[in-house]
C-alpha atoms as a PDB file:
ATOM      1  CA  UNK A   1       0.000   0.000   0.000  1.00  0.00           C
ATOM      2  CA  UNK A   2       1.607   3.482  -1.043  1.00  0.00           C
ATOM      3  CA  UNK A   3       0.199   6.720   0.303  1.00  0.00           C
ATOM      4  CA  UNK A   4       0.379   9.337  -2.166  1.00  0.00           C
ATOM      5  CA  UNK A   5       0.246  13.373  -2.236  1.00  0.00           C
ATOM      6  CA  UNK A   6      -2.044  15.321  -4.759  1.00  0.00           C
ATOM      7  CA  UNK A   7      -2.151  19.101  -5.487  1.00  0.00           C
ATOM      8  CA  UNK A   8      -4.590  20.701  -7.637  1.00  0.00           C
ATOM      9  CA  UNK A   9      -4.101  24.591  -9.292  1.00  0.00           C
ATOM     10  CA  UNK A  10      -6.931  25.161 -11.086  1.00  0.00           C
ATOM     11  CA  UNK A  11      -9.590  23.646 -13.521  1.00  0.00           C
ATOM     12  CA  UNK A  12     -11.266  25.562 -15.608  1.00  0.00           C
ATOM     13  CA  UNK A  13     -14.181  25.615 -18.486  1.00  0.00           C
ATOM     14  CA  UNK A  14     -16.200  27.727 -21.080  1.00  0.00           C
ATOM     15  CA  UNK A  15     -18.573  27.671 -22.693  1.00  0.00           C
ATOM     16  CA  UNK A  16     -16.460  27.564 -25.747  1.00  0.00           C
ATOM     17  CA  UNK A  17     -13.634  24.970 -24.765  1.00  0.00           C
ATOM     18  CA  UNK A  18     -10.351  26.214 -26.131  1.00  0.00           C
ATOM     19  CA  UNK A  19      -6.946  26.392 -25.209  1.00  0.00           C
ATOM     20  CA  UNK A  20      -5.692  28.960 -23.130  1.00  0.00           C
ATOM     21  CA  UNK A  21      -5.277  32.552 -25.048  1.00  0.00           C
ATOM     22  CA  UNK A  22      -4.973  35.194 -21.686  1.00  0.00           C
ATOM     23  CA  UNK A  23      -5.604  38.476 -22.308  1.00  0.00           C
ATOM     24  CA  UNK A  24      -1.929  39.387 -23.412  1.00  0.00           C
ATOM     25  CA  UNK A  25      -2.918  41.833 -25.849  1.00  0.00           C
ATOM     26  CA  UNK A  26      -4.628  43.720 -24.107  1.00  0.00           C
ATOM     27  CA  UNK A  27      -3.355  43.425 -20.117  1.00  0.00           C
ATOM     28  CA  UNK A  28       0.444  45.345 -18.949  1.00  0.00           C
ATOM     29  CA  UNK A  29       2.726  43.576 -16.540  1.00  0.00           C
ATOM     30  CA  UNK A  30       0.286  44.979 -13.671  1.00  0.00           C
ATOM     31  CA  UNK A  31      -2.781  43.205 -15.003  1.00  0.00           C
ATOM     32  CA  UNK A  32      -4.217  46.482 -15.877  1.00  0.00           C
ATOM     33  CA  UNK A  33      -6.443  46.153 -18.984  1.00  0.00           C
ATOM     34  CA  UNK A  34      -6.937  48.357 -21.968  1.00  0.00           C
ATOM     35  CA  UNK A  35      -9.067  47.938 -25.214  1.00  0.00           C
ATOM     36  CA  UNK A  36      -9.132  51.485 -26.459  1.00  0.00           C
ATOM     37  CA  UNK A  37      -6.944  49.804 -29.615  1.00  0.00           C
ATOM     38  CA  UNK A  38     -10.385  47.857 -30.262  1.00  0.00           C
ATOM     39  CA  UNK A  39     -12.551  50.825 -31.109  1.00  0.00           C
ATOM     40  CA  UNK A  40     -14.387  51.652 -32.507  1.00  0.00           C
ATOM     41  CA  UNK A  41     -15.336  48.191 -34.086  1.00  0.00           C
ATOM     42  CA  UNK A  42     -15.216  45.763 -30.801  1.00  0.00           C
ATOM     43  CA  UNK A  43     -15.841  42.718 -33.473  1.00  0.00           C
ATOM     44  CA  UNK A  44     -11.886  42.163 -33.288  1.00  0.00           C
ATOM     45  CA  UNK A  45     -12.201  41.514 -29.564  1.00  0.00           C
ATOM     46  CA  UNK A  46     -11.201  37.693 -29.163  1.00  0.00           C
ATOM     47  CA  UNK A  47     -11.049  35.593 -25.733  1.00  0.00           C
ATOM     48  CA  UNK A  48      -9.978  37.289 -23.265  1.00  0.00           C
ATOM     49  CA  UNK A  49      -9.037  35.469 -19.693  1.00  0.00           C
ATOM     50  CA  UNK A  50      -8.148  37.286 -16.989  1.00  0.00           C
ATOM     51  CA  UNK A  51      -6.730  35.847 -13.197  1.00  0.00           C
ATOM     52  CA  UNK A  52      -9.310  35.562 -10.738  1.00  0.00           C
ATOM     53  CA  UNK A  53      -9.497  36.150  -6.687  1.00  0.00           C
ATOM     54  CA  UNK A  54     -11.138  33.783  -6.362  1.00  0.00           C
ATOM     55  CA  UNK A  55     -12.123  30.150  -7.876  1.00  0.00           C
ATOM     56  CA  UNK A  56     -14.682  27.597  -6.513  1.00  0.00           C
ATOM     57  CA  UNK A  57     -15.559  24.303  -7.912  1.00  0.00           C
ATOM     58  CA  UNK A  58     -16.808  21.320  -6.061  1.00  0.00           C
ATOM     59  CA  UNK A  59     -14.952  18.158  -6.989  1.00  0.00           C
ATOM     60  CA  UNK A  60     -16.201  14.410  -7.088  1.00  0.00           C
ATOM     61  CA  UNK A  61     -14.206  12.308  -8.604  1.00  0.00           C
ATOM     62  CA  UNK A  62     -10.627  12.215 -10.003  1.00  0.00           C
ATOM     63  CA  UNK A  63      -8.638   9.538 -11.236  1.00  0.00           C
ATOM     64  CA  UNK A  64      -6.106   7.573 -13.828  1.00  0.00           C
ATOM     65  CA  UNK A  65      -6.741   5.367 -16.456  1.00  0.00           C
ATOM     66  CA  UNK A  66      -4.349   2.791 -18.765  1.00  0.00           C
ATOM     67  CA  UNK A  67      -6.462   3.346 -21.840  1.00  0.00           C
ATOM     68  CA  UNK A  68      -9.454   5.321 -22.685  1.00  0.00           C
ATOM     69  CA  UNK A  69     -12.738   5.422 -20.478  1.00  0.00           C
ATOM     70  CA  UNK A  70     -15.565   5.228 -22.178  1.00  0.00           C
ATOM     71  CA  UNK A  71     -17.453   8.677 -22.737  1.00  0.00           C
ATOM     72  CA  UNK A  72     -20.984   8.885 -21.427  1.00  0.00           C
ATOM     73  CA  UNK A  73     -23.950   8.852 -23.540  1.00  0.00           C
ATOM     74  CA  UNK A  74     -27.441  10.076 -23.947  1.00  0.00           C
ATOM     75  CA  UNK A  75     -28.344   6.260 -23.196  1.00  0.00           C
ATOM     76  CA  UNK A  76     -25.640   5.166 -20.723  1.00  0.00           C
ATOM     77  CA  UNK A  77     -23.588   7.368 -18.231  1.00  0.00           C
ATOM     78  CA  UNK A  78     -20.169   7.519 -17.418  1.00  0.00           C
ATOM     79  CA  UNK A  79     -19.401   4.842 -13.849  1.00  0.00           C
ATOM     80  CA  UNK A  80     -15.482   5.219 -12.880  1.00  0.00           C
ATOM     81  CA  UNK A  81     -15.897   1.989 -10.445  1.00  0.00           C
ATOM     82  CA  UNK A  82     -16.886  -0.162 -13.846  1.00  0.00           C
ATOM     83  CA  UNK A  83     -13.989   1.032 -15.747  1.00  0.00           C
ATOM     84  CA  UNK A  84     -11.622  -1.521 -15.518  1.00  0.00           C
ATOM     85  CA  UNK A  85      -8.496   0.591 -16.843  1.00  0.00           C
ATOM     86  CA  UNK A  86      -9.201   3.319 -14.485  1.00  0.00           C
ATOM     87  CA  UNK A  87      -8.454   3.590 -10.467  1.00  0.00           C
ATOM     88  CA  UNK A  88     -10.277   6.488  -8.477  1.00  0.00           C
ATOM     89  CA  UNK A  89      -7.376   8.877  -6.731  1.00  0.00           C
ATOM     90  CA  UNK A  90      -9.946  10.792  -5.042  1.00  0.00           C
ATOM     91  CA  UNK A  91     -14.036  10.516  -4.796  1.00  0.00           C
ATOM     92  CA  UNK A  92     -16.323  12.466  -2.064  1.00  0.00           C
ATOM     93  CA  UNK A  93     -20.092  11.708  -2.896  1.00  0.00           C
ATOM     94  CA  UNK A  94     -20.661  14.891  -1.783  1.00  0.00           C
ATOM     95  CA  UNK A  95     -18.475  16.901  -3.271  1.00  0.00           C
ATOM     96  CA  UNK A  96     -15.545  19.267  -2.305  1.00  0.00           C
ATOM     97  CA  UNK A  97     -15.675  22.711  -2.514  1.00  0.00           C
ATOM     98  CA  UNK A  98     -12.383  24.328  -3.168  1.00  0.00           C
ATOM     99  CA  UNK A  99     -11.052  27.542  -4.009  1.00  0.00           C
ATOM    100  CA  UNK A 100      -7.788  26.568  -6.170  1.00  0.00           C
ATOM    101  CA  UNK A 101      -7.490  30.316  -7.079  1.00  0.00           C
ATOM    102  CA  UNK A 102      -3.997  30.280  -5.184  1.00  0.00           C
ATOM    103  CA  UNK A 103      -3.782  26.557  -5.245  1.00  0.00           C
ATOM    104  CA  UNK A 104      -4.709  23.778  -2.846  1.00  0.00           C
ATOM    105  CA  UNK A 105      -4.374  20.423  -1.523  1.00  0.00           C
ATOM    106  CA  UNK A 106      -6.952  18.076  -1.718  1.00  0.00           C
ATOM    107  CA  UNK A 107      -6.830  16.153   1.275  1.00  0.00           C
ATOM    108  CA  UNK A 108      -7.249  12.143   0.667  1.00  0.00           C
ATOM    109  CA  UNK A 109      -9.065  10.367   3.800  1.00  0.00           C
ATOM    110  CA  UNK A 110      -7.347   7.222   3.558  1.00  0.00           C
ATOM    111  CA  UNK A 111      -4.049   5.815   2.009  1.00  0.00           C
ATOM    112  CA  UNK A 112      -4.362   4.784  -1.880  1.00  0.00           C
ATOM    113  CA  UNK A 113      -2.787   1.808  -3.469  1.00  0.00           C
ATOM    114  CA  UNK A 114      -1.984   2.581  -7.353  1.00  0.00           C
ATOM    115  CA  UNK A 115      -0.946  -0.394  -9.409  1.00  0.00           C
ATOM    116  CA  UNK A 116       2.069   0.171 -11.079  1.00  0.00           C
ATOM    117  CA  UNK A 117       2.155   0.682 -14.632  1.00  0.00           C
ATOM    118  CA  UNK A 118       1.802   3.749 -17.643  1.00  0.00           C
ATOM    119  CA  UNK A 119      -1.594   5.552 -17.299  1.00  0.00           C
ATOM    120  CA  UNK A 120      -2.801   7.312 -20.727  1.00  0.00           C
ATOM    121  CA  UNK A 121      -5.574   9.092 -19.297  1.00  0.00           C
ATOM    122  CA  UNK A 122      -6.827  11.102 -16.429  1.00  0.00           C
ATOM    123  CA  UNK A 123     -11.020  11.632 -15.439  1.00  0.00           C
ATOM    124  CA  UNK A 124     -12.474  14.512 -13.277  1.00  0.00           C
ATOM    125  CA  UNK A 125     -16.193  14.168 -12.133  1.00  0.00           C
ATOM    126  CA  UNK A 126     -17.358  18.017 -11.190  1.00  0.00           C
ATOM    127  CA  UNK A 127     -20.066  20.397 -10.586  1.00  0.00           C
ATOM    128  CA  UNK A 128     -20.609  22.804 -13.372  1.00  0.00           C
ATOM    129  CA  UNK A 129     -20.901  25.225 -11.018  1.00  0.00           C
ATOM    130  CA  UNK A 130     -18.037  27.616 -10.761  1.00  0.00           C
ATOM    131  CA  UNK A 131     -17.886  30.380  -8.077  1.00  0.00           C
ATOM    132  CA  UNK A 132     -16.004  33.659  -9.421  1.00  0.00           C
ATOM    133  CA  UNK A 133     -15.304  37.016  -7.545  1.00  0.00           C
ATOM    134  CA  UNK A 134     -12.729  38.843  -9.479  1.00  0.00           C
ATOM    135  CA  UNK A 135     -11.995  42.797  -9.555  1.00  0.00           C
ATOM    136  CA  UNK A 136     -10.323  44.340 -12.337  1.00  0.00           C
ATOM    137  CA  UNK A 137      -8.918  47.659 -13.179  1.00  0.00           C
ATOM    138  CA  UNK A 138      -8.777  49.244 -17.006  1.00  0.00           C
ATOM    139  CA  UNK A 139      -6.415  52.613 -18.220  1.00  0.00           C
ATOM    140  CA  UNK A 140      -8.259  55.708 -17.575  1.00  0.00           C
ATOM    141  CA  UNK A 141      -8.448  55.979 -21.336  1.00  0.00           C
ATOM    142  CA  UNK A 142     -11.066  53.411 -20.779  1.00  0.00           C
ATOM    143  CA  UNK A 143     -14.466  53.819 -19.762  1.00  0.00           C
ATOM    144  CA  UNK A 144     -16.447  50.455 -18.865  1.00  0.00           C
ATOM    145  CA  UNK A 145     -20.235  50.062 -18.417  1.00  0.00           C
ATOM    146  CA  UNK A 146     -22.367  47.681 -17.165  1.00  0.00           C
ATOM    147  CA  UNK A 147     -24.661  45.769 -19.707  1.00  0.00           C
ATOM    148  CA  UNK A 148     -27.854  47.190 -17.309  1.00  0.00           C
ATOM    149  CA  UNK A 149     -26.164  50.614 -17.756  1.00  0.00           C
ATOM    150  CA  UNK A 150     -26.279  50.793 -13.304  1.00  0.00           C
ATOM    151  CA  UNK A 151     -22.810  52.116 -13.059  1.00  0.00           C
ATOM    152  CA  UNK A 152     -19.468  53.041 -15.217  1.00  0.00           C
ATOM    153  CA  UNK A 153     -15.621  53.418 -14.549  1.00  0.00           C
ATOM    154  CA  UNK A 154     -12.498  52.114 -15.268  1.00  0.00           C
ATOM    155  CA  UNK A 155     -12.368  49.408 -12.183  1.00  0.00           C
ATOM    156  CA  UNK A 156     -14.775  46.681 -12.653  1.00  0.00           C
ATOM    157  CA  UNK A 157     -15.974  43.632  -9.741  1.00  0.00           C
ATOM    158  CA  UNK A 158     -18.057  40.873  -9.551  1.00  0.00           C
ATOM    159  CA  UNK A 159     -21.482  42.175  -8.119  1.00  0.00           C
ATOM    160  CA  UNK A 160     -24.858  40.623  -7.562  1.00  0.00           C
ATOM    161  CA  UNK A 161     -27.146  41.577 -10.422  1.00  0.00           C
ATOM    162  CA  UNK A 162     -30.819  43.563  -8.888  1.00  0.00           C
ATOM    163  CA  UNK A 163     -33.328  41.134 -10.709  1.00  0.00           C
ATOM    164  CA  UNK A 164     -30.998  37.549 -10.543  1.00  0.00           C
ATOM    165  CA  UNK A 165     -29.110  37.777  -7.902  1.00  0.00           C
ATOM    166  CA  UNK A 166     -25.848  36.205  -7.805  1.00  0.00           C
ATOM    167  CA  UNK A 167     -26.279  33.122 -10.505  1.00  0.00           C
ATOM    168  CA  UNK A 168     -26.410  32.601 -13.769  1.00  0.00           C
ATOM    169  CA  UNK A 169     -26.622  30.157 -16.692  1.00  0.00           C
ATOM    170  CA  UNK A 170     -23.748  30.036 -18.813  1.00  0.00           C
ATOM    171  CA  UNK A 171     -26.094  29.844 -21.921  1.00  0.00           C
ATOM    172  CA  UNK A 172     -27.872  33.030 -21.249  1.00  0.00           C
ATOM    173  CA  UNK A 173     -24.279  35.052 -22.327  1.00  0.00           C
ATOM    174  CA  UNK A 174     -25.994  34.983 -25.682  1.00  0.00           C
ATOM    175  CA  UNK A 175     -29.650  36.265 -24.862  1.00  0.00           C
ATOM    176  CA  UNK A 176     -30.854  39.454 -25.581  1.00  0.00           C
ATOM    177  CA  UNK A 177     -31.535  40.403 -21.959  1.00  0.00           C
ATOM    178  CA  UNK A 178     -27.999  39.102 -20.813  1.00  0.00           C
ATOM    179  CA  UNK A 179     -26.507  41.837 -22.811  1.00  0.00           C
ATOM    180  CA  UNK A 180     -29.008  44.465 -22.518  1.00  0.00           C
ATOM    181  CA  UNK A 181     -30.588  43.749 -19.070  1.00  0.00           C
ATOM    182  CA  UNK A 182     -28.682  41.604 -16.693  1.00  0.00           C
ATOM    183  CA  UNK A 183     -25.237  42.451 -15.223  1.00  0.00           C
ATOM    184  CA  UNK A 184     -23.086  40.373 -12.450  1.00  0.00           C
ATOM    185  CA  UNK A 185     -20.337  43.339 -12.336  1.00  0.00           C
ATOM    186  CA  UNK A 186     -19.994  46.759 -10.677  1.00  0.00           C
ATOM    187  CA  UNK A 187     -17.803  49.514 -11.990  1.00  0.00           C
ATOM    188  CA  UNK A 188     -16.902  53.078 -10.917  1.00  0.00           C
ATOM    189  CA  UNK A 189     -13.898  55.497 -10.251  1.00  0.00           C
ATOM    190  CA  UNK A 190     -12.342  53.399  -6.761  1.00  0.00           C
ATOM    191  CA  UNK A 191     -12.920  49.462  -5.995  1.00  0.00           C
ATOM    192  CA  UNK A 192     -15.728  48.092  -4.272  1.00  0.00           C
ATOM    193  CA  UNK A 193     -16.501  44.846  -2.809  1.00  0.00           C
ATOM    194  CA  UNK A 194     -16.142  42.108  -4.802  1.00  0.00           C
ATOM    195  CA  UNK A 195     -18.602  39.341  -4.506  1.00  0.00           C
ATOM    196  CA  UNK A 196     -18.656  35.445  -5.690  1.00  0.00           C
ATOM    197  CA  UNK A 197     -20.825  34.734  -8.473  1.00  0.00           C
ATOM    198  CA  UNK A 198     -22.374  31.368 -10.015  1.00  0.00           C
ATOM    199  CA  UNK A 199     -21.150  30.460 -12.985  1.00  0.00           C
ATOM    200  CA  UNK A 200     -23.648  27.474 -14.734  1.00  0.00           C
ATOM    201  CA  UNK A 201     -22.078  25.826 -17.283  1.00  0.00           C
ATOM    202  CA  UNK A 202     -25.043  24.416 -19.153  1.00  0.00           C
ATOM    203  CA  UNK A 203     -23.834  23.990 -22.783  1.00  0.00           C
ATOM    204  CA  UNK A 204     -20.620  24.443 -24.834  1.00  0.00           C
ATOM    205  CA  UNK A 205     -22.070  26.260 -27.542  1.00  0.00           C
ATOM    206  CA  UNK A 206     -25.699  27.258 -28.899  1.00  0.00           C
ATOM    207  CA  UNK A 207     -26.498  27.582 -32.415  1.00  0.00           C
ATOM    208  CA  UNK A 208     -29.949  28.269 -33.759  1.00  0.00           C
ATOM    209  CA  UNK A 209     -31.372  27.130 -30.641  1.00  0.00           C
ATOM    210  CA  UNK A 210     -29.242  23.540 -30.499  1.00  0.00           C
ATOM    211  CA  UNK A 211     -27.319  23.237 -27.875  1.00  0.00           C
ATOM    212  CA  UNK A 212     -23.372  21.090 -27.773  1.00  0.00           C
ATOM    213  CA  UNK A 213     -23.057  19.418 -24.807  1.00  0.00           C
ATOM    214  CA  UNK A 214     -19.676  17.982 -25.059  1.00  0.00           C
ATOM    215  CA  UNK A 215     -16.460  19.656 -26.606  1.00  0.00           C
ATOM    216  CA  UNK A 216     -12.905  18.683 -27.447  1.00  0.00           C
ATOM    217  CA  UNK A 217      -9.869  20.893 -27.168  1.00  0.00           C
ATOM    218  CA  UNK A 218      -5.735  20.490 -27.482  1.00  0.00           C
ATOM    219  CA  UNK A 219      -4.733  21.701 -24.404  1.00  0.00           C
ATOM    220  CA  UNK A 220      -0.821  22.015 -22.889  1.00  0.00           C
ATOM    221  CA  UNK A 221      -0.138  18.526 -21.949  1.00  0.00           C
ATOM    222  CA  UNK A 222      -2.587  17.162 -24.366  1.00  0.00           C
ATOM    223  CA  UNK A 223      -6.305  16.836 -25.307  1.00  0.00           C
ATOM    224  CA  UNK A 224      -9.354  17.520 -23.102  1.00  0.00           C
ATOM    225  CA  UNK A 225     -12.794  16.172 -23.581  1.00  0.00           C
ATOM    226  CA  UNK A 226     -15.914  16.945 -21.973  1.00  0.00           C
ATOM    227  CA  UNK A 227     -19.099  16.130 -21.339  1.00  0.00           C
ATOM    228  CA  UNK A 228     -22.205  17.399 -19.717  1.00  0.00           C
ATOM    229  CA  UNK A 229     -23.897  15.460 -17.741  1.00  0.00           C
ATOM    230  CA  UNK A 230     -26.702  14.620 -15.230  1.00  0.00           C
ATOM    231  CA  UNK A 231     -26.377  12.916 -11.671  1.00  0.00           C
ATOM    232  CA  UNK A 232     -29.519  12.043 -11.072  1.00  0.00           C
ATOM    233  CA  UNK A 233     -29.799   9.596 -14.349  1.00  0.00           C
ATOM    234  CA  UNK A 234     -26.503   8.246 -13.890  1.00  0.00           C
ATOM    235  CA  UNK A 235     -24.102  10.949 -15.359  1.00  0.00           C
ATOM    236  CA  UNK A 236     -26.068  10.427 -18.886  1.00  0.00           C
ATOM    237  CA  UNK A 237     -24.948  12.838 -21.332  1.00  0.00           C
ATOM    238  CA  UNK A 238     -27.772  15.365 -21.161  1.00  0.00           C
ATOM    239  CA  UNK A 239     -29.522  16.724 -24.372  1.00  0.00           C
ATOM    240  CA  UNK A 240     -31.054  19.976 -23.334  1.00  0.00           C
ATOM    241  CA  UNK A 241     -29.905  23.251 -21.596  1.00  0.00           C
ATOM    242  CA  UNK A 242     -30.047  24.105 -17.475  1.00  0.00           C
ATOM    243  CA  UNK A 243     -30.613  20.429 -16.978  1.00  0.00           C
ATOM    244  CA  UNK A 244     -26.337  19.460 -16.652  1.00  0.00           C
ATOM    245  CA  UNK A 245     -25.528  19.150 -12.675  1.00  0.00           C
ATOM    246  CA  UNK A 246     -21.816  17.692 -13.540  1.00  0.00           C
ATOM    247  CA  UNK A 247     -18.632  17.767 -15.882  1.00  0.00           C
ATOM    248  CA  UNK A 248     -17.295  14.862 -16.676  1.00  0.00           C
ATOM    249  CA  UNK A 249     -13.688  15.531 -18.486  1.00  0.00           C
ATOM    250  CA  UNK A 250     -10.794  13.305 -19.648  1.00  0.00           C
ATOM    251  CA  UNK A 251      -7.682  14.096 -20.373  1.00  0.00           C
ATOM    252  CA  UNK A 252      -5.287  12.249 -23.085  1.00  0.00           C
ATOM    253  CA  UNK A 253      -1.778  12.985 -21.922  1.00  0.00           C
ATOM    254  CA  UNK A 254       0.497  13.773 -24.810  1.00  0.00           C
ATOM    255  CA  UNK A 255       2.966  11.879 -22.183  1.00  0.00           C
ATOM    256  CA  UNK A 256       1.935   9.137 -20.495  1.00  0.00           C
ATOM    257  CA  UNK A 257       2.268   9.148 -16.368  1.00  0.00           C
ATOM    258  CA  UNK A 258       4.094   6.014 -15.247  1.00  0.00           C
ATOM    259  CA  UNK A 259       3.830   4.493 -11.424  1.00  0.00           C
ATOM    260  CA  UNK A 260       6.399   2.743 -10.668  1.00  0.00           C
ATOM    261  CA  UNK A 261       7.992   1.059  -6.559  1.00  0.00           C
ATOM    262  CA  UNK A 262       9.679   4.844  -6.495  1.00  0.00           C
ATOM    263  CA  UNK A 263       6.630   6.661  -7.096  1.00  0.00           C
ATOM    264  CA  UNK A 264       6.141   9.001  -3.789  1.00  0.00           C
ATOM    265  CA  UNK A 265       3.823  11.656  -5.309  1.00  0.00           C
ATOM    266  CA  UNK A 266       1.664  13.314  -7.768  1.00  0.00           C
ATOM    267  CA  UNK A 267       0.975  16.828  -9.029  1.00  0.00           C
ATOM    268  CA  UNK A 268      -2.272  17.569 -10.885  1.00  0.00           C
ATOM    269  CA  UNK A 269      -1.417  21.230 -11.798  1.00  0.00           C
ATOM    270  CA  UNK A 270      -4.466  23.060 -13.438  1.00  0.00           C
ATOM    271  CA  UNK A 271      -3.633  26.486 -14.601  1.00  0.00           C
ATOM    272  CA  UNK A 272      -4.564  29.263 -13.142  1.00  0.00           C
ATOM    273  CA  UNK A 273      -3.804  32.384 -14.778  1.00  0.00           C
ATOM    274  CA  UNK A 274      -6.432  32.281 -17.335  1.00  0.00           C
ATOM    275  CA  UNK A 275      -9.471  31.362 -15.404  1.00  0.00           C
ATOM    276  CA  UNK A 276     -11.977  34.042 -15.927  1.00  0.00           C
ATOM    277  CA  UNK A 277     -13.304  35.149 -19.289  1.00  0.00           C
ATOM    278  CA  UNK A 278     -14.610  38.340 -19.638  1.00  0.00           C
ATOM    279  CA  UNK A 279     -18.416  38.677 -21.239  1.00  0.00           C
ATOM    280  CA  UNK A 280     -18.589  41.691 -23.327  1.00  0.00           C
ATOM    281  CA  UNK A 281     -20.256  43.862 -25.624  1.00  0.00           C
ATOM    282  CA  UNK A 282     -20.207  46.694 -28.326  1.00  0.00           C
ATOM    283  CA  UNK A 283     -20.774  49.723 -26.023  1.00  0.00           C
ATOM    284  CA  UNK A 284     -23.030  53.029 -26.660  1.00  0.00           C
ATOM    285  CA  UNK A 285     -20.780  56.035 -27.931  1.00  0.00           C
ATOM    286  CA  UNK A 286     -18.535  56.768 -25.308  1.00  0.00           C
ATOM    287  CA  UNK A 287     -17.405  54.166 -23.490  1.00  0.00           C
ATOM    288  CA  UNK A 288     -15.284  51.422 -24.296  1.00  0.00           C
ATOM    289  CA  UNK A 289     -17.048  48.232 -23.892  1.00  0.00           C
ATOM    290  CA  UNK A 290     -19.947  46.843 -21.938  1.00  0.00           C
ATOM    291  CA  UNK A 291     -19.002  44.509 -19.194  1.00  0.00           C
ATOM    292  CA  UNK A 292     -21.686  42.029 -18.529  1.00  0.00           C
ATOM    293  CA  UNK A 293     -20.037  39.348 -16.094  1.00  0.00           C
ATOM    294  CA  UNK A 294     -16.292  37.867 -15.066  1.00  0.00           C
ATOM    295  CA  UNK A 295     -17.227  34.195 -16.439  1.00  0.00           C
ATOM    296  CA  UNK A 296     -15.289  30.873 -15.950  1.00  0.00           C
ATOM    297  CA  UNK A 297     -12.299  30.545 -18.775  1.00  0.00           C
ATOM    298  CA  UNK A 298     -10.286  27.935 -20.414  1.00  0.00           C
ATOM    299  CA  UNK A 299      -9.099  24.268 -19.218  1.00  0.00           C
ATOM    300  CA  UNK A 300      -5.736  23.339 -19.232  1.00  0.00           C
ATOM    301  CA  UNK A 301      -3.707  20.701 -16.940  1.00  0.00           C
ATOM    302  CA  UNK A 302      -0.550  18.900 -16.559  1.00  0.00           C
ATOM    303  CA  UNK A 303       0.187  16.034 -14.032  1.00  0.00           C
ATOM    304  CA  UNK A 304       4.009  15.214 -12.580  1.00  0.00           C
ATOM    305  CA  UNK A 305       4.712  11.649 -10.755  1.00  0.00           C
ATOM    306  CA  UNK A 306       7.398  11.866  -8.706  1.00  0.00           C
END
C-alpha cells in the first residue's frame, strides 16, 4: 500500500472549450487592462481570460486510467468503479468545494494503493458550477459600463445583479436580456466589494437554438474532452440546456504518467492564470465596452509523478 500526495491549481471551463489565449494583448505587466486599440469596431475583440481572486468548484471524482474510459452517452452514463483501466485517486459523494485560485491540496481520507504501470488518461467528475469574484482595473483611457447601464468606470468587480441575484446560466451570455438587461459586475472610479458569483455551465455552444453538450480541445499537456452530464440519471450525457448538474472531463496525456515502486507523489497542476473570461459587448458612444459578467475561462492541466 503506497500513500500518495495530490495538489490541484486550477480547472477551468467555457462555454467555448479552447486552449488557453490570456488576455496578453490587451493586459500590462500589472494586469491592468486596456481595449481602447479595439474601437471603434469591438468585433476584433477575441477571448480574453483574466486571473481571478477567487475560484470555486466542487470536486467528485478524479482519477487515472491505462487506456481510454468510455465517454458517457445520452443512453448510458459515465461509472469510474466499472472502468476496468481506471483507479479512483480521489471521490467524495458529496463533493468538495475548493477555491484553487492560489492553489490547494486536496486532502485524501485514507491511504491509496496505485498499481504500477503507464496511465494514458486522467477523469475529473465536477459540478458545473463555478464560483467567481474577481476585480479588475482598465487605463483611464477606458471607460467600462455595465450591460444594465447601473454604473461606469475604469475598475470593474463581480457584483450581484438587482433582478438575478448572484447566478447565472452560462447559456444566457448569448440572450438578448444578458446583454441588454442583466449584469453580475460593478464599476466606478475606486474598488468596491467584490462578490462570488455562479457560474452554470449548461452547454458548450448554442447555435440556432441547439445546444453542444460535449467539446474537445488540445490543451498544454494534451487533449481535453468533456461532457455534460446529469447525476440524477446516472451521469447520462444530457440533451437539453439548465438540466447538466456535472462535468465529466478526460484528459489524453500527450505523455503518459508512469507508477512505478519509487513513485512518492503526484501533481495535478491546473492552470490558473487564465481562469476568468470576460463577457462583453459593443458599447453606446462613449465608453469602451460593456461589461456584462467575469465568467469561468479555459481548461488546461498537466500532471508530474514523482
Amino acid at each position: 500500500m503506497r500513500y500518495f500526495m495530490f495538489f490541484l491549481g486550477i480547472i477551468v471551463f467555457n462555454t467555448k472549450l479552447h486552449a488557453v489565449g490570456f488576455c496578453t494583448a490587451y493586459e500590462d505587466a500589472n494586469g491592468t487592462l486596456d481595449f481602447t486599440s479595439l474601437l471603434p469596431d469591438m468585433s476584433n475583440f477575441g477571448d480574453c481570460e483574466v486571473a481571478p481572486d477567487v475560484y470555486q468548484i466542487e470536486l467528485y471524482d478524479v482519477g487515472f486510467c491505462t487506456s481510454a474510459p468510455t465517454a458517457p452517452t445520452t443512453e448510458a452514463g459515465f461509472e469510474a468503479s466499472a472502468e476496468n483501466n481506471c483507479v479512483s485517486l480521489f471521490a467524495n459523494s458529496s463533493g468538495e468545494t475548493l477555491d484553487l485560485a492560489v492553489g490547494v491540496s486536496l486532502n485524501m481520507s485514507s491511504d491509496i494503493n496505485i498499481p504500477n504501470g503507464t496511465y494514458t488518461h486522467g477523469y475529473v467528475v465536477m459540478k458545473n458550477s463555478f464560483g467567481i469574484k474577481a476585480t479588475k482595473t482598465f487605463t483611464d483611457a477606458n471607460l467600462i459600463r455595465t450591460t444594465n447601464d447601473s454604473s461606469s468606470g475604469n475598475i470593474c468587480w463581480s457584483a450581484s445583479d438587482p433582478v438575478q441575484g448572484s447566478s447565472y446560466y452560462s447559456t444566457d451570455h448569448d440572450s438578448g436580456d444578458f446583454a441588454s438587461s442583466y449584469s453580475f459586475v460593478e464599476c466606478g472610479a475606486t474598488p468596491g466589494t467584490a462578490e462570488i458569483i455562479t457560474d452554470n455551465l449548461d452547454a458548450f455552444e448554442v447555435n440556432e437554438g441547439v445546444g453542444t453538450y460535449t467539446a474537445s480541445a488540445n490543451v498544454t499537456g494534451g487533449e481535453i474532452t468533456a461532457y455534460l452530464t446529469q447525476s440524477t440519471n446516472g451521469l447520462r450525457l444530457v440533451n437539453a440546456v439548465k438540466t447538466a448538474d456535472r462535468i465529466v472531463a478526460f484528459l489524453a496525456w500527450t505523455s503518459p504518467v508512469t507508477i512505478s515502486d519509487q513513485t512518492s507523489s503526484i501533481d495535478l497542476q491546473f492552470n490558473v492564470s487564465g481562469g476568468s473570461s470576460l463577457q462583453v459587448w459593443s458599447p453606446a458612444p462613449g465608453y469602451t465596452i460593456d461589461l456584462g459578467a467575469f465568467s469561468s475561462g479555459p481548461f488546461s492541466a498537466t500532471i508530474l509523478a514523482n
